[in-house]
Protein backbone atom coordinates (compact mmCIF):
# COMPACT_ATOMS: atom_id res chain seq x y z
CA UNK A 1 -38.86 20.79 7.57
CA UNK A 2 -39.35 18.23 10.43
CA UNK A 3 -39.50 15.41 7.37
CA UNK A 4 -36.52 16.97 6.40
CA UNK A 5 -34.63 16.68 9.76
CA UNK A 6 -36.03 12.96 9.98
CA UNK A 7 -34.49 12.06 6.94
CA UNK A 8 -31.38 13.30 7.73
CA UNK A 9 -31.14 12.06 11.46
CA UNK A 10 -31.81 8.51 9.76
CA UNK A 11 -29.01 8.98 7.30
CA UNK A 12 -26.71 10.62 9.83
CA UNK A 13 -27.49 7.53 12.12
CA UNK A 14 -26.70 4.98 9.25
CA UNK A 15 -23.28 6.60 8.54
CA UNK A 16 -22.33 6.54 12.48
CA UNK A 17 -22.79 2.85 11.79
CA UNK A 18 -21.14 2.59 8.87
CA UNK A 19 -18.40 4.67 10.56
CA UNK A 20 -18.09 2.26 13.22
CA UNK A 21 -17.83 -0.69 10.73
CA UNK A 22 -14.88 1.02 9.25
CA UNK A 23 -12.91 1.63 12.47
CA UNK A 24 -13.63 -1.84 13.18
CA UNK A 25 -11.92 -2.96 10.42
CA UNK A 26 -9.24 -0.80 9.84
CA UNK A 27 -8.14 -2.67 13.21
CA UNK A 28 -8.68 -6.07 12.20
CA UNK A 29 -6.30 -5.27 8.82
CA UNK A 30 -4.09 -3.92 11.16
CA UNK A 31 -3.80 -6.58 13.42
CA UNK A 32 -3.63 -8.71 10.39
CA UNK A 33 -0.81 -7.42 8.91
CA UNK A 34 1.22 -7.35 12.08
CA UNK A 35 0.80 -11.25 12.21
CA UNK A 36 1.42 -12.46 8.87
CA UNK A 37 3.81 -12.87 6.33
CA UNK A 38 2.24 -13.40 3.06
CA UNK A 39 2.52 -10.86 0.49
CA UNK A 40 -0.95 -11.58 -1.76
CA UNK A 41 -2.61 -11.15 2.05
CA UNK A 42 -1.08 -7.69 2.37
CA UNK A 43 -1.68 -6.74 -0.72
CA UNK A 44 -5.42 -7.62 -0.98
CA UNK A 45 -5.45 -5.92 2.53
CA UNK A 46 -3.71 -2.53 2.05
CA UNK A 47 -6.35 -2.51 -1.36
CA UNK A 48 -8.97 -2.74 1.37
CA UNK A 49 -7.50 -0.54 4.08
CA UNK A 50 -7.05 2.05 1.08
CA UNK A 51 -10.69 1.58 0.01
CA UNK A 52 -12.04 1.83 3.63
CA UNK A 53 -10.52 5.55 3.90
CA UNK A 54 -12.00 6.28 0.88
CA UNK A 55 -15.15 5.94 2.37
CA UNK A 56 -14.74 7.21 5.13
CA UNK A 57 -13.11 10.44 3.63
CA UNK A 58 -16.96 10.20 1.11
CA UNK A 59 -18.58 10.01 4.45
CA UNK A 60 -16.84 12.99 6.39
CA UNK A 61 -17.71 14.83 2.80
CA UNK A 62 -21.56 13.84 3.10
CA UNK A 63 -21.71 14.71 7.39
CA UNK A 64 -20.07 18.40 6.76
CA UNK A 65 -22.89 19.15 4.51
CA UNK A 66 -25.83 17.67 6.90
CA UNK A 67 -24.03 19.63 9.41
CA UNK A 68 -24.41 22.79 7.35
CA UNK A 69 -27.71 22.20 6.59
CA UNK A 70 -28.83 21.62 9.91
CA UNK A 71 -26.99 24.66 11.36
CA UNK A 72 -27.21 23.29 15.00
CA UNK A 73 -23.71 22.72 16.63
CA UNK A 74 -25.16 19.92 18.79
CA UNK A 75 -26.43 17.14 16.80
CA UNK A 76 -25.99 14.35 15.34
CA UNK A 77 -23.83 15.23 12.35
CA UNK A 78 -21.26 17.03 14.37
CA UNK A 79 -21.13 14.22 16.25
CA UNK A 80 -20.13 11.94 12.72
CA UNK A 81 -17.92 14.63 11.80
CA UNK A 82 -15.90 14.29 15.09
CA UNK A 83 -16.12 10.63 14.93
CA UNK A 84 -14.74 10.69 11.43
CA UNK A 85 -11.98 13.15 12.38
CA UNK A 86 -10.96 10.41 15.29
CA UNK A 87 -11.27 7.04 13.03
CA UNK A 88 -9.20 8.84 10.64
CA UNK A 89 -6.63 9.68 12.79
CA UNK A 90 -6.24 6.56 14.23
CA UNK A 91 -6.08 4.95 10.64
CA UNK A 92 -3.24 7.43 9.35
CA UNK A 93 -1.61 6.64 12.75
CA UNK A 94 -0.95 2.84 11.68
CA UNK A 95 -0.20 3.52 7.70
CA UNK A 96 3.43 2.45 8.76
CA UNK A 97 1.78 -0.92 8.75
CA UNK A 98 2.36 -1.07 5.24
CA UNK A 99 5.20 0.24 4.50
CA UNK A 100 7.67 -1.54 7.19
């Protein structure tokens, strides 16, 4: 069980990371497409922005699951879950970006 709970702590920790990355640049395509006007550079981007909340939606997927097979309300996974809920939000806020 504690192996278990290692293993899963390690992951969780890997996908706050990679949850971080995401946010990070979600903002950089956003501030991106606010500056420029070429249309192959938004498109390539919106493929990525699209992309990056796919992942992030697989990773909010992958955290509820830790979380219910932890079963403790404090730790780490609820902690990715509520950071996913907030990078999401803050994507979906700017999805007017593409579509001015």
């Amino acid at each position: 069980m504690v192996y278990t709970n290692k293993i899963s702590e390690s992951l969780v920790a890997n996908l706050l990371k990679e949850t971080e990355f995401i946010k990070n640049r979600t903002k950089i395509i956003q501030n991106t497409l606010t500056r420029t006007q070429n249309n192959n550079l938004r498109i390539r981007l919106k493929s990525e922005y699209l992309a990056l909340l796919n992942k992030l939606e697989n990773i909010q997927t992958i955290s509820i699951d830790i979380f219910k097979s932890t079963r403790n309300e404090i730790s780490l996974s609820a902690l990715l879950i509520e950071k996913g809920k907030r990078v999401k939000e803050e994507s979906h806020n700017n999805i007017e970006l593409f579509f001015p």
